[in-house]
C-alpha atoms as a PDB file:
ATOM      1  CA  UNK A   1      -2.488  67.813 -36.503  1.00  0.00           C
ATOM      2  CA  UNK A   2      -3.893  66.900 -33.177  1.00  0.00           C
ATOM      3  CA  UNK A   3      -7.575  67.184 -32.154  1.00  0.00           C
ATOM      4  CA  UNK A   4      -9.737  67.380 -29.109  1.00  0.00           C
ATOM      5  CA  UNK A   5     -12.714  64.692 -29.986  1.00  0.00           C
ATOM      6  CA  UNK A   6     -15.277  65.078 -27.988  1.00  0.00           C
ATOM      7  CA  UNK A   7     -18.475  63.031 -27.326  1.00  0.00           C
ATOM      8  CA  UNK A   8     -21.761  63.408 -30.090  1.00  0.00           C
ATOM      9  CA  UNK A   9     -23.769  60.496 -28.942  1.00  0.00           C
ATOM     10  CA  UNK A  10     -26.022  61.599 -25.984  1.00  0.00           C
ATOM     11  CA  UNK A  11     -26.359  58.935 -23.315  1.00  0.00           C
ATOM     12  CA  UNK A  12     -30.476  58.913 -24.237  1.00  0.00           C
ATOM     13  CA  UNK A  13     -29.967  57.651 -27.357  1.00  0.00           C
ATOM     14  CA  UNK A  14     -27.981  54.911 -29.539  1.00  0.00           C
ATOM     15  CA  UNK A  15     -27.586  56.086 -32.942  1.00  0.00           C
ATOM     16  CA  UNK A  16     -26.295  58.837 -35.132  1.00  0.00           C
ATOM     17  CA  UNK A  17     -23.014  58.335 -34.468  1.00  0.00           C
ATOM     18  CA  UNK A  18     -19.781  60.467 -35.414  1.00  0.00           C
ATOM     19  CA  UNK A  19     -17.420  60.117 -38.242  1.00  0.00           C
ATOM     20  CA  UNK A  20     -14.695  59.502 -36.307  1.00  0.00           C
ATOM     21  CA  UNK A  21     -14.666  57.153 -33.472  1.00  0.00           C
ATOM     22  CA  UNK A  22     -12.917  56.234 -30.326  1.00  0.00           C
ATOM     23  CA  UNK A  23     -10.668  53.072 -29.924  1.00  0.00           C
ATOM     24  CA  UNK A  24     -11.033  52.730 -26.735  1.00  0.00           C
ATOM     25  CA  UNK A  25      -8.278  50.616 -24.543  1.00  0.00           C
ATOM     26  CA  UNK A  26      -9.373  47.593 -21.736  1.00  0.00           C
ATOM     27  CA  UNK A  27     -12.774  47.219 -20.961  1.00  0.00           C
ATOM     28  CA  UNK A  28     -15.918  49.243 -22.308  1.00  0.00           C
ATOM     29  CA  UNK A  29     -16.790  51.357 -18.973  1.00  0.00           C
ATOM     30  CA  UNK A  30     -20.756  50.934 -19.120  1.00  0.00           C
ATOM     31  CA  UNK A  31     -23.265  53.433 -18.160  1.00  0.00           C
ATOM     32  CA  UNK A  32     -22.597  54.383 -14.220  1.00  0.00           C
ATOM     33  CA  UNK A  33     -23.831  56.722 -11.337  1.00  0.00           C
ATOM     34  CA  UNK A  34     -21.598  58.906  -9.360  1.00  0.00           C
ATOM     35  CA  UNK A  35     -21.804  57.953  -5.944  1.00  0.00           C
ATOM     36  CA  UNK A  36     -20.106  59.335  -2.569  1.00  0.00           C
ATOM     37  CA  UNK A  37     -19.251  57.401   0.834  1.00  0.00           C
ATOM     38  CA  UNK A  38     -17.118  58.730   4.399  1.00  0.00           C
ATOM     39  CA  UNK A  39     -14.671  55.978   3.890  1.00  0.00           C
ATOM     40  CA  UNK A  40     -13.644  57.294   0.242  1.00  0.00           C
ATOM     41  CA  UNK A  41     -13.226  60.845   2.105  1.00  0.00           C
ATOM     42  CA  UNK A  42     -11.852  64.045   0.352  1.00  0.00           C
ATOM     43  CA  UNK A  43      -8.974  64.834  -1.528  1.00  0.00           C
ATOM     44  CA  UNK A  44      -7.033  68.392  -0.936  1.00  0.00           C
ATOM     45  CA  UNK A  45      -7.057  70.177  -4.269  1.00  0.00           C
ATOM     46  CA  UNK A  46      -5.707  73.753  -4.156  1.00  0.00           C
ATOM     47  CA  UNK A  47      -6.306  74.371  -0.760  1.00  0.00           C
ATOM     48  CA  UNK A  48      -9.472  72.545  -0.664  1.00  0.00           C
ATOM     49  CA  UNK A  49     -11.181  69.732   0.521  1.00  0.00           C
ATOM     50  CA  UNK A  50     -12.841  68.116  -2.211  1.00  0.00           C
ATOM     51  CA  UNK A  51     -14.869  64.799  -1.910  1.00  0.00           C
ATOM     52  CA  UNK A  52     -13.926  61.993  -3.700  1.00  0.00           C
ATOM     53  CA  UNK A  53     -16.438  59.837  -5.988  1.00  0.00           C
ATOM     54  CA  UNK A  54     -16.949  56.782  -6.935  1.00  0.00           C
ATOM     55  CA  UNK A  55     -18.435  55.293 -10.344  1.00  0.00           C
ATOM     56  CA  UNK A  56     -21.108  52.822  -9.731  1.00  0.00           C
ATOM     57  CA  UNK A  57     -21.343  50.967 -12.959  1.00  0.00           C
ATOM     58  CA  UNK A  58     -24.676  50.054 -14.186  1.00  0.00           C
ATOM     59  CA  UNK A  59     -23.258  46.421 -15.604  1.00  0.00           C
ATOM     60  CA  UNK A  60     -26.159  44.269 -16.574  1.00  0.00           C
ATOM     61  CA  UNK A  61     -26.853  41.608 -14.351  1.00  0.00           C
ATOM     62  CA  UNK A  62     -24.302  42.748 -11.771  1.00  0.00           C
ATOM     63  CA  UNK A  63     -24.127  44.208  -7.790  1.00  0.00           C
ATOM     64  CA  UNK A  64     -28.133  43.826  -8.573  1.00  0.00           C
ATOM     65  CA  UNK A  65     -28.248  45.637 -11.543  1.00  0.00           C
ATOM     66  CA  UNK A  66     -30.982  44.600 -13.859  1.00  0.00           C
ATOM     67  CA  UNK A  67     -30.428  42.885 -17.211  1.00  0.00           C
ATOM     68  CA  UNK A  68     -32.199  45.611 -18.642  1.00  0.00           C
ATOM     69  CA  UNK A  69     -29.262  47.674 -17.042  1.00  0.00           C
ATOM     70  CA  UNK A  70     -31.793  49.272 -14.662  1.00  0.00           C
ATOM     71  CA  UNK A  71     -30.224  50.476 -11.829  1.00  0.00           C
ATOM     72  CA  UNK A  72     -32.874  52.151  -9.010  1.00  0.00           C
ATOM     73  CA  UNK A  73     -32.767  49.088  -6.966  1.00  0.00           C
ATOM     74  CA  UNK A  74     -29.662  48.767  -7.344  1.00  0.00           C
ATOM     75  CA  UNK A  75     -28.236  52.602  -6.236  1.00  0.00           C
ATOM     76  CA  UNK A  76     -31.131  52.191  -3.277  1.00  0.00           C
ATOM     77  CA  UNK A  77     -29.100  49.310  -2.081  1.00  0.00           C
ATOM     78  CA  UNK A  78     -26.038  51.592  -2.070  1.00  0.00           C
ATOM     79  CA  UNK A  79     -27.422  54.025   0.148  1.00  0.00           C
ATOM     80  CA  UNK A  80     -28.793  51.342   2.610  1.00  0.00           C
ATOM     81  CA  UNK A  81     -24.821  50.507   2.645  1.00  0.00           C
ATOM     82  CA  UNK A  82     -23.826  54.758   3.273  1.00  0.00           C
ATOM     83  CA  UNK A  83     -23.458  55.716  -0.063  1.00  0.00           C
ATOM     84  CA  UNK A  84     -24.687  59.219  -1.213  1.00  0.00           C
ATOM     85  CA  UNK A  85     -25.937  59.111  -5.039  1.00  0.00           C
ATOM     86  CA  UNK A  86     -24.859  62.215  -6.566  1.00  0.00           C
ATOM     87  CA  UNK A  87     -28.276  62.918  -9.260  1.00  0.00           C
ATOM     88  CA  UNK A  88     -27.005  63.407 -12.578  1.00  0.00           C
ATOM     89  CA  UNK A  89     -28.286  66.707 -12.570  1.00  0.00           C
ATOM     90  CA  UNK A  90     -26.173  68.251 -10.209  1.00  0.00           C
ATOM     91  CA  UNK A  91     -24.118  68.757 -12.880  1.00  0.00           C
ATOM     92  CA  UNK A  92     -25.291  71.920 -14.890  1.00  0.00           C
ATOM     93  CA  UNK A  93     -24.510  73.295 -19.153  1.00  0.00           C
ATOM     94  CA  UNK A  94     -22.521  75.887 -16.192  1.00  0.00           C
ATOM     95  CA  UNK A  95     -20.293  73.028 -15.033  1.00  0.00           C
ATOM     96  CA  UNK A  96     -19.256  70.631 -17.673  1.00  0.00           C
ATOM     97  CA  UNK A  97     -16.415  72.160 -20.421  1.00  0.00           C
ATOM     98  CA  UNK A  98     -18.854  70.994 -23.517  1.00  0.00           C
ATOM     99  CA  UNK A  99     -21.802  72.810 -21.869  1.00  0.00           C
ATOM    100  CA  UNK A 100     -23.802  70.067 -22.031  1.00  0.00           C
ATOM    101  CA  UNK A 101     -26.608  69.210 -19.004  1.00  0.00           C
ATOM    102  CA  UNK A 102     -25.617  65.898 -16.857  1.00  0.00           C
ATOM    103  CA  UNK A 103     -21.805  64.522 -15.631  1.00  0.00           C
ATOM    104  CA  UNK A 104     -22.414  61.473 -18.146  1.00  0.00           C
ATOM    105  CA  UNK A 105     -20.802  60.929 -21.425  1.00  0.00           C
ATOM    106  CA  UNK A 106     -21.266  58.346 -24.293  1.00  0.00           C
ATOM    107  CA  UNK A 107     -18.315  57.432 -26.369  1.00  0.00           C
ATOM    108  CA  UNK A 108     -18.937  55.148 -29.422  1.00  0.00           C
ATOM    109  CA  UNK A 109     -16.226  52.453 -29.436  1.00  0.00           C
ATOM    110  CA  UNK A 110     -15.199  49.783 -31.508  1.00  0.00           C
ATOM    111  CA  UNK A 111     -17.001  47.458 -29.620  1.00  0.00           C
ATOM    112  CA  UNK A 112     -19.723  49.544 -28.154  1.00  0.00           C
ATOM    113  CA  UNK A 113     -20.539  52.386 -26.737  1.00  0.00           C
ATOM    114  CA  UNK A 114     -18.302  53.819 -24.206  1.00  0.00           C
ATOM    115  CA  UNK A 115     -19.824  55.817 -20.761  1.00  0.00           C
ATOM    116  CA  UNK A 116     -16.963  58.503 -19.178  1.00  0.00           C
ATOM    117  CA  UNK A 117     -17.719  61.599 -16.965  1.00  0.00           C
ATOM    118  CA  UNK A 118     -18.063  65.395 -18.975  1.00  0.00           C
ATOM    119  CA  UNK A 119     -14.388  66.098 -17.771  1.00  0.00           C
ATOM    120  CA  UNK A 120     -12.767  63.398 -19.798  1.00  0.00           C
ATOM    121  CA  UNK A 121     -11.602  64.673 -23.671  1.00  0.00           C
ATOM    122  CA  UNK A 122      -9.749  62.531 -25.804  1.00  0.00           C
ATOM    123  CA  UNK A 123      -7.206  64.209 -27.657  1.00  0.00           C
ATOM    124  CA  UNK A 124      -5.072  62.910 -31.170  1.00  0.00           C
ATOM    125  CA  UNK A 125      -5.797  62.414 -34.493  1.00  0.00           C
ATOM    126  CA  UNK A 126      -6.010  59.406 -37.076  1.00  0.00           C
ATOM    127  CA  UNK A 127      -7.512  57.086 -34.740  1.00  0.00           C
ATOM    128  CA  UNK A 128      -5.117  57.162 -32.276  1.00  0.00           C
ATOM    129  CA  UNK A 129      -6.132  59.207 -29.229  1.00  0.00           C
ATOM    130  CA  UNK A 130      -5.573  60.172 -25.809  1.00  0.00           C
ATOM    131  CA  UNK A 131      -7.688  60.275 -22.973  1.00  0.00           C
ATOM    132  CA  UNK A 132      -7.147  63.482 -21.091  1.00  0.00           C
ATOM    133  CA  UNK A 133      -8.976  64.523 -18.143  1.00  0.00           C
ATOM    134  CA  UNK A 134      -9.563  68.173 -17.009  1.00  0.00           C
ATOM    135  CA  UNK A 135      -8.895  67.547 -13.301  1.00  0.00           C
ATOM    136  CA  UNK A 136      -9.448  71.809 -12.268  1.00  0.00           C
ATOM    137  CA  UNK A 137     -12.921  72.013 -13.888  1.00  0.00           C
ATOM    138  CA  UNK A 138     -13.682  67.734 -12.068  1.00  0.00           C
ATOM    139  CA  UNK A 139     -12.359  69.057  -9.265  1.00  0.00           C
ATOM    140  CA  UNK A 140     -14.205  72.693  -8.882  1.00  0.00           C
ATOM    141  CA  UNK A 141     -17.854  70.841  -9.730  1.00  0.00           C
ATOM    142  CA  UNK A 142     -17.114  68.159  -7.345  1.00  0.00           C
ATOM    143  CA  UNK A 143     -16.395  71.205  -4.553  1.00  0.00           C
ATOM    144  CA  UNK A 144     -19.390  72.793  -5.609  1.00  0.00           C
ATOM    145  CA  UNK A 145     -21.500  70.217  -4.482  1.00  0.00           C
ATOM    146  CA  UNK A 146     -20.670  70.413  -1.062  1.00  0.00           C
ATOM    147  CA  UNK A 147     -21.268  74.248  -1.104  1.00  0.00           C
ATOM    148  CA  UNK A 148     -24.668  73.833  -2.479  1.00  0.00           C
ATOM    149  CA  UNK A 149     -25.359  71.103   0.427  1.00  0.00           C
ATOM    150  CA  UNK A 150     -25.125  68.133  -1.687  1.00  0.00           C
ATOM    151  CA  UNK A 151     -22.742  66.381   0.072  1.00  0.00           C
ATOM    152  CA  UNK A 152     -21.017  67.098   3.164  1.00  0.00           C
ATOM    153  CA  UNK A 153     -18.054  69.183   4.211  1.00  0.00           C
ATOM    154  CA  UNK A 154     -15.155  67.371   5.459  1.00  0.00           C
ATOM    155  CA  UNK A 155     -15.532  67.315   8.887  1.00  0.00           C
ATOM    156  CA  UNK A 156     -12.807  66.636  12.402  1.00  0.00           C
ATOM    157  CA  UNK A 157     -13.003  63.091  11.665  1.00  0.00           C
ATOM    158  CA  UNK A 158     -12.206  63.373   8.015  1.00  0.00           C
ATOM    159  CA  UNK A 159      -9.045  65.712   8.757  1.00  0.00           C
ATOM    160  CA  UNK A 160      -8.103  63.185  11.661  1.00  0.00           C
ATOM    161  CA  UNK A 161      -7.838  60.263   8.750  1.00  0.00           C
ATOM    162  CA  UNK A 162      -6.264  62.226   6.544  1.00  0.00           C
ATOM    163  CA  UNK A 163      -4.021  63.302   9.090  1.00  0.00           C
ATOM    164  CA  UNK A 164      -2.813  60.074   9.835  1.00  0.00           C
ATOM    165  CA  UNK A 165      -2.172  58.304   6.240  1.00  0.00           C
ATOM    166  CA  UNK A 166      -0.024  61.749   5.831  1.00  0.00           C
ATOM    167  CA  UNK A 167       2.061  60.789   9.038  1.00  0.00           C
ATOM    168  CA  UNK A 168       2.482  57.491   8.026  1.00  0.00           C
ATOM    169  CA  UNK A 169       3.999  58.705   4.817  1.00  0.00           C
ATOM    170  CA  UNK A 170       5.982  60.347   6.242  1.00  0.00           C
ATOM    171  CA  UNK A 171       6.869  57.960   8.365  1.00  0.00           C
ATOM    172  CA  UNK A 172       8.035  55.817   5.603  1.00  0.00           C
ATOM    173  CA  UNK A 173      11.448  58.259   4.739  1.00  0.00           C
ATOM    174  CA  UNK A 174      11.762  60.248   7.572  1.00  0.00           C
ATOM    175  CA  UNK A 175      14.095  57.175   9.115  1.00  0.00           C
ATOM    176  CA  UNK A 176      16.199  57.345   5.590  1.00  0.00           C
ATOM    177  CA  UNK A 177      16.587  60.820   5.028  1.00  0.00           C
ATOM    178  CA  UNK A 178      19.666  61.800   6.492  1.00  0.00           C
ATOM    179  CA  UNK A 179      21.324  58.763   4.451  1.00  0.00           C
ATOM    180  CA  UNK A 180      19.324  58.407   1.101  1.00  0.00           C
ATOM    181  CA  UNK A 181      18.757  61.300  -1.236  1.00  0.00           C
ATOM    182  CA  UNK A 182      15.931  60.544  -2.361  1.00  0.00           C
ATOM    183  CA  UNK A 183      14.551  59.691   0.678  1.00  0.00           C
ATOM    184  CA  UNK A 184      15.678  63.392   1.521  1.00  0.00           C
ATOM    185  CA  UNK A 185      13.491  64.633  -1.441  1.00  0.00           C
ATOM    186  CA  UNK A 186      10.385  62.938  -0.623  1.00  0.00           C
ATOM    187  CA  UNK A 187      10.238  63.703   3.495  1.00  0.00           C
ATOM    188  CA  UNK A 188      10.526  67.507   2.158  1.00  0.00           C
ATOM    189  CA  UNK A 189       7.638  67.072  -0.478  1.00  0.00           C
ATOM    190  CA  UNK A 190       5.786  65.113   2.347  1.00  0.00           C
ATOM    191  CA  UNK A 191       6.486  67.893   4.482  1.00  0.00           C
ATOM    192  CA  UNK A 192       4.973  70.868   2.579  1.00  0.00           C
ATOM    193  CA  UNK A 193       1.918  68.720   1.981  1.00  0.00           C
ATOM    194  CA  UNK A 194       1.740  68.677   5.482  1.00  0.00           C
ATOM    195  CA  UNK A 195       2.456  71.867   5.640  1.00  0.00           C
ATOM    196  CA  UNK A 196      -0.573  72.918   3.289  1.00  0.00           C
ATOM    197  CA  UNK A 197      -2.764  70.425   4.501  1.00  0.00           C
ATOM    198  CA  UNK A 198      -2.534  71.703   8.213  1.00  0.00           C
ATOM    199  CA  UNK A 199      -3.390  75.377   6.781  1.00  0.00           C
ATOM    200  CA  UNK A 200      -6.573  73.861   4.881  1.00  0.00           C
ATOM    201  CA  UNK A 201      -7.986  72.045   7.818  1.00  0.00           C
ATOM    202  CA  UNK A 202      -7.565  75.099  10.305  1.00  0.00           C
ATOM    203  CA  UNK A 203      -9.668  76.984   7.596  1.00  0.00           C
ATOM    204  CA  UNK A 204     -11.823  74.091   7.048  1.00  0.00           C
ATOM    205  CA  UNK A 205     -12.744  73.201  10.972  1.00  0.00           C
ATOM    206  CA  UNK A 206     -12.837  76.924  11.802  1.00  0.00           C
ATOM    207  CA  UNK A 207     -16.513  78.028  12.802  1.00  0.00           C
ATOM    208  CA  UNK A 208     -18.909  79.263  10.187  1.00  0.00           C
ATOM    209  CA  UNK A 209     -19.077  82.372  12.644  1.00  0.00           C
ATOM    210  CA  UNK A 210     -15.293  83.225  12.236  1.00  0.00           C
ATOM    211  CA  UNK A 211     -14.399  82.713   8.840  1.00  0.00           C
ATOM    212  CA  UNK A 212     -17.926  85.545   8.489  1.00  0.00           C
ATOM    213  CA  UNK A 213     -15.829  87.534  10.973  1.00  0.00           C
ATOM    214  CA  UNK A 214     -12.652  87.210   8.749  1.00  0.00           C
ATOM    215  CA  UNK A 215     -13.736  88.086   5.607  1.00  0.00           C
ATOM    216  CA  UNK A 216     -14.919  91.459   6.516  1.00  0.00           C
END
């Protein structure tokens, strides 16, 4: 019978681990800071614009990390390069599916321990497990955080880009359409994306004053 596992090692501390453990795939992820610049942008998530985030691993010895795996230099060096650290405690028991305070989870691993973000689950049984993310909650908590001001709203510039690697999508099939089927298929998926996007960014651009004016 299949299980949701989910994390029992707190990212403070390094022992007391769990009867059953994760087997985790690739490379250990290490402990990391979620970090936001304008050139990752925003995603559209139901209607949305919702910013995307980085992971800034704290890797020993690495992108000036310290070999104690101290990062503050480190993240200060990313916001002398645009970056916008996201504090770990933007993320609230309110936000995170195991009501648990911070976005950062510890996994213990098979060959250490293993960092994710409180949206990740791994679900299975018998040592064999999945790694499942819940994208609406990730997704929500990342929007909140430009409604409480810590990080921006997408702005005319950030619809323009978006705008544009849309196009060019479509771009790609609309040449092919009338002669490849699936070509066809995708130019109409591209064009209700369009379609939803363009409805998103009038809502998103229009002034504070208006959308006030509209809701009442």
């Amino acid at each position: 019978m299949a299980v949701t596992l989910r994390p029992t090692i707190p990212v403070q501390q390094n022992s007391g681990g769990p009867t059953q453990r994760v087997k985790v795939e690739g490379i250990t992820r290490p402990m990391f800071t979620l970090a936001w610049h304008p050139n990752r942008g925003w995603e559209l998530v139901d209607g949305k614009f919702v910013p995307l985030l980085s992971e800034f691993p704290h890797q020993p010895g690495v992108n000036n990390v310290k070999k104690n795996g101290d990062a503050l230099y480190a993240l200060s060096r990313q916001q002398q390069k645009g970056w916008v650290i996201v504090p770990a405690t933007s993320a609230t028991p309110d936000d995170t599916p195991d009501q648990g305070p911070g976005y950062v989870r510890a996994w213990p691993g098979d060959r250490g321990t293993h960092h994710e973000h409180a949206w990740v689950s791994y679900v299975g049984s018998h040592g064999r497990w999945t790694r499942q993310i819940d994208a609406k909650g990730y997704a929500a908590w990342r929007y909140s955080l430009v409604e409480r001001g810590l990080l921006p709203a997408i702005d005319a510039a950030g619809v323009q880009t978006m705008r544009e690697k849309l196009q060019k999508q479509r771009d790609r099939f609309a040449g092919r359409a009338d002669v490849n089927p699936y070509a066809a298929s995708a130019l109409k998926a591209i064009d209700e994306q369009i379609a939803a996007f363009e409805k998103a960014a009038a809502a998103a651009l229009k002034p504070a004053t208006s959308r006030r004016r509209s809701s009442t």
